[in-house]
N, C-alpha and C. Protein backbone atom coordinates (compact mmCIF):
# COMPACT_ATOMS: atom_id res chain seq x y z
N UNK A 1 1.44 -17.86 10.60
CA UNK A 1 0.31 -17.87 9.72
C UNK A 1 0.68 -17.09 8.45
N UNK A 2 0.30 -17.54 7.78
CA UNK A 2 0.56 -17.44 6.07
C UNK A 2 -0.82 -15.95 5.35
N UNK A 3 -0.16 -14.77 4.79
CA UNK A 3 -0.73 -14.09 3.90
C UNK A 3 -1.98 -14.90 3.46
N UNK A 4 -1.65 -15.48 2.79
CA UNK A 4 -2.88 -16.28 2.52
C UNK A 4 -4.40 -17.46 3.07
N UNK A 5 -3.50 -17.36 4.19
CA UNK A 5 -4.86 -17.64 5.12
C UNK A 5 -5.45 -16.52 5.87
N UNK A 6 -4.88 -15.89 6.47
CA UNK A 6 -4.99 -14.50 6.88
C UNK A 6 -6.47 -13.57 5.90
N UNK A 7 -5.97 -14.00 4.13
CA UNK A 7 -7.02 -13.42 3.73
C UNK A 7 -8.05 -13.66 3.16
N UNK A 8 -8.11 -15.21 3.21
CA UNK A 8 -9.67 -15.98 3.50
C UNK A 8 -10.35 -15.80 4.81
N UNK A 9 -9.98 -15.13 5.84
CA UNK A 9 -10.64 -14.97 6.90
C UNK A 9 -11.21 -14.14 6.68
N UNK A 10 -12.69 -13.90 7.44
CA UNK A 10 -13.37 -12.60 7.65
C UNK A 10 -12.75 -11.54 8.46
N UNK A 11 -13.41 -10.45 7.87
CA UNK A 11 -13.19 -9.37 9.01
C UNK A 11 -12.97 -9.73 10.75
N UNK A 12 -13.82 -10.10 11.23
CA UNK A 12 -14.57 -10.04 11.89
C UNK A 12 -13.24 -11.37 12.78
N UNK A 13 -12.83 -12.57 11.77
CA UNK A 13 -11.87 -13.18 12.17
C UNK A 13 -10.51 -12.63 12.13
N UNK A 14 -10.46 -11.87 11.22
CA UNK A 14 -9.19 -10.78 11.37
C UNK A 14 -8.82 -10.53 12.53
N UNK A 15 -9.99 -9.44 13.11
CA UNK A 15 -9.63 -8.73 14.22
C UNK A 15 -9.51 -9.37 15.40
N UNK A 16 -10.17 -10.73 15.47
CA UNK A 16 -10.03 -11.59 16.79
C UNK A 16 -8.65 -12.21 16.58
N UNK A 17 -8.26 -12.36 15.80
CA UNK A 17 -6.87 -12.74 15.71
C UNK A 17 -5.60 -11.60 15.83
N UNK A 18 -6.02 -10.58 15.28
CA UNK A 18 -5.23 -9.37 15.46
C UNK A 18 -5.19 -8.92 16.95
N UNK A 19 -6.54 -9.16 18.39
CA UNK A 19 -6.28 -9.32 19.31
C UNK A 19 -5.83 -10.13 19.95
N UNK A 20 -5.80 -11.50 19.65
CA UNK A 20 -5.23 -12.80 20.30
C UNK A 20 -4.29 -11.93 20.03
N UNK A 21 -3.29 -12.26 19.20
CA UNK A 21 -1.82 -11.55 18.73
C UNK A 21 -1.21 -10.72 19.32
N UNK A 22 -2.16 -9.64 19.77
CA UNK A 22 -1.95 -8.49 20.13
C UNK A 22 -1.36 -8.82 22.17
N UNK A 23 -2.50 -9.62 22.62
CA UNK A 23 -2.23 -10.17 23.77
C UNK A 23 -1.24 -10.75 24.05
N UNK A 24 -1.17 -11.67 23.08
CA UNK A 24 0.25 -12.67 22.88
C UNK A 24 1.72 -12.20 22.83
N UNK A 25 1.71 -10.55 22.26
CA UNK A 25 3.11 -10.55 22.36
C UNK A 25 3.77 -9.37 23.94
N UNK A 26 2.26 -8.63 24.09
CA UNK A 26 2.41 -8.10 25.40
C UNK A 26 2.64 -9.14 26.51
N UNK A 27 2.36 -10.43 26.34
CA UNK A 27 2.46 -11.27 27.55
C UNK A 27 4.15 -11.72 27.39
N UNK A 28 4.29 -11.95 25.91
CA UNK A 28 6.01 -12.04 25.67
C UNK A 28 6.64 -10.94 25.82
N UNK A 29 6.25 -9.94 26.08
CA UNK A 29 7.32 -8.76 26.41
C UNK A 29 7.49 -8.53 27.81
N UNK A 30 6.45 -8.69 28.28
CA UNK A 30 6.48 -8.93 29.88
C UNK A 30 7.66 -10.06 30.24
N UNK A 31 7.25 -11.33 29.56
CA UNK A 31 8.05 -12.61 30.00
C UNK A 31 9.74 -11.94 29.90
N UNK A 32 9.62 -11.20 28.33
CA UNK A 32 10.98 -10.72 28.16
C UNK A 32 11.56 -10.39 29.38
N UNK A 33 10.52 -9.27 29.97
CA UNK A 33 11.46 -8.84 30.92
C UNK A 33 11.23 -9.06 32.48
N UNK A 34 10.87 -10.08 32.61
CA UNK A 34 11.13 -10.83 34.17
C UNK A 34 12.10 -12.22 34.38
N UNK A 35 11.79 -12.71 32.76
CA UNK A 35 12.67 -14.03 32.88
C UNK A 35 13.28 -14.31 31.67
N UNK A 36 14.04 -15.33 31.52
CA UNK A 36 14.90 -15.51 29.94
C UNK A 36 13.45 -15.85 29.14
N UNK A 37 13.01 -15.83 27.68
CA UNK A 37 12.15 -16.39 27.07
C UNK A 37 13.13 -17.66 26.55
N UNK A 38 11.96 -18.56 25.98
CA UNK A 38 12.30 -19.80 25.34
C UNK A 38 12.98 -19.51 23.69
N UNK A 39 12.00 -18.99 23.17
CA UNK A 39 12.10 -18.46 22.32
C UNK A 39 12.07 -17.48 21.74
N UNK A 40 13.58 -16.35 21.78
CA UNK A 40 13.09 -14.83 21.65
C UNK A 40 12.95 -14.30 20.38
N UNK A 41 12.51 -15.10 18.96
CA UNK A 41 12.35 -15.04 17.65
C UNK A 41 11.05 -14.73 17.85
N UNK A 42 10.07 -15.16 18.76
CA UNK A 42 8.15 -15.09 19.06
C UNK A 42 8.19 -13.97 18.74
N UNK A 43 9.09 -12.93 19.76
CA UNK A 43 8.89 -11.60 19.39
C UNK A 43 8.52 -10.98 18.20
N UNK A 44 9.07 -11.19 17.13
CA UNK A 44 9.69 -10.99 15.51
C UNK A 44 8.55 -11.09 15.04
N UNK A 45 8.19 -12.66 15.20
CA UNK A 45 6.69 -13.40 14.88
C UNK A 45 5.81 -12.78 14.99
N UNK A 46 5.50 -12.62 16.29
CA UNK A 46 4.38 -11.85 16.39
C UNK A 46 3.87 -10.24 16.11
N UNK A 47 5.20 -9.93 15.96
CA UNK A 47 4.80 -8.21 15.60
C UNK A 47 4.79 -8.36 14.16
N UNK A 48 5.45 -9.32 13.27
CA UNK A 48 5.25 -9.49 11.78
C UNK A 48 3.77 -9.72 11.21
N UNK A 49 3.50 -11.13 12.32
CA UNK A 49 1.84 -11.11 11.97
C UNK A 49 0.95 -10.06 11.97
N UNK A 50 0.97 -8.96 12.99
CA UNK A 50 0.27 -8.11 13.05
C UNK A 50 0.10 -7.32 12.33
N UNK A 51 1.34 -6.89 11.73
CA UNK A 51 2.30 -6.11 10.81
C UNK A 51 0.72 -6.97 9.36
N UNK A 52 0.83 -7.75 9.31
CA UNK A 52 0.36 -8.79 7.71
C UNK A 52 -1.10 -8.55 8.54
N UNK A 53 -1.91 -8.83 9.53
CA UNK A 53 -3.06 -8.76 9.63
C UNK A 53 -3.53 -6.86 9.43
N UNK A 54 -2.91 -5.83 10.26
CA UNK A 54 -3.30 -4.47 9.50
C UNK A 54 -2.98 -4.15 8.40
N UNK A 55 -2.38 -4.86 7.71
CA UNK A 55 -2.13 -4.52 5.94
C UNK A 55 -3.45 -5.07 5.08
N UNK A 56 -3.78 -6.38 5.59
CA UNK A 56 -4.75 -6.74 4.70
C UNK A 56 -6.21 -6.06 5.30
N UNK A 57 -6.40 -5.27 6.51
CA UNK A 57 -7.69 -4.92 7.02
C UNK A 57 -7.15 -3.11 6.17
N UNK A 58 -5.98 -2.84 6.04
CA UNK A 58 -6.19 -1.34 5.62
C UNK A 58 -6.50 -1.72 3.97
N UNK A 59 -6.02 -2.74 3.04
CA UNK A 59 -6.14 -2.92 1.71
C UNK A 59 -7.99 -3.23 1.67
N UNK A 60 -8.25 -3.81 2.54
CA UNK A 60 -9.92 -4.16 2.50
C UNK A 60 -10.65 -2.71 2.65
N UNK A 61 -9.98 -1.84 3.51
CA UNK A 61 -11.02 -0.45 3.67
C UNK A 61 -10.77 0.60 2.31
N UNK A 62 -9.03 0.44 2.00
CA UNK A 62 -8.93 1.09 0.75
C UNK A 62 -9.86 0.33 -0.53
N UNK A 63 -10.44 -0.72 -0.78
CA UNK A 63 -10.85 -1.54 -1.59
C UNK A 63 -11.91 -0.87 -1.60
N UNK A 64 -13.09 -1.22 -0.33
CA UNK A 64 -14.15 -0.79 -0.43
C UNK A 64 -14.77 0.75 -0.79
N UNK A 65 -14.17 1.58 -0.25
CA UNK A 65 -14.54 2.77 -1.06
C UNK A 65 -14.46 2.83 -2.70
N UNK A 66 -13.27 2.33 -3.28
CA UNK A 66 -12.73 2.23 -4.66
C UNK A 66 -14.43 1.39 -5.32
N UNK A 67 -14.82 0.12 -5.07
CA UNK A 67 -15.85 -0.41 -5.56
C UNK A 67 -16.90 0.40 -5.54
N UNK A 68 -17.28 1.24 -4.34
CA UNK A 68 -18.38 2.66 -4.34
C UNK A 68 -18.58 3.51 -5.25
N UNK A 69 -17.46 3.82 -5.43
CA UNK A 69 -17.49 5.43 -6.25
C UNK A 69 -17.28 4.37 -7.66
N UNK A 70 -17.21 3.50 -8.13
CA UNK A 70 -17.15 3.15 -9.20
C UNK A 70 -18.94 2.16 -9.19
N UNK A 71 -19.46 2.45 -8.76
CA UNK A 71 -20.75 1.80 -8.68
C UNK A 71 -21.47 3.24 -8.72
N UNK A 72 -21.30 4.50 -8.27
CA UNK A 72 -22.03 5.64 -8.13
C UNK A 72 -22.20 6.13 -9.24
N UNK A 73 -20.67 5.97 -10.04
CA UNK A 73 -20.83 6.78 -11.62
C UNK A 73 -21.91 6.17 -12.46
């Protein structure tokens, strides 16, 4: 998934995806280590996405304060 879809999603879709994700690669680390994986690049994948989904939820919380205090003055 692409930066840019990532940040047309809501919050709210963020984080359900940041848990799918999150599930997804604990179930591949497990697989890692009981059997060969198919594909051991998923790994990469999936900690990158996550990596791109808490960047754009920490730039949204740094955002919102910034619009506050410039609405207070």
């Amino acid at each position: 998934m692409k930066s840019e879809q990532l940040r047309e999603m809501s919050s709210e879709q963020l984080q359900l995806t940041l848990n799918e994700t999150t599930d997804r690669l604990f179930r591949l680390r497990i697989q890692a280590q009981t059997e060969r994986l198919d594909a051991p690049s998923e790994l990469r994948k999936q900690r990158r996405l996550i990596a791109r989904i808490k960047t754009i939820q920490t730039e949204r919380e740094n955002q919102a304060p910034a619009t506050e205090e410039t609405t207070a003055e």
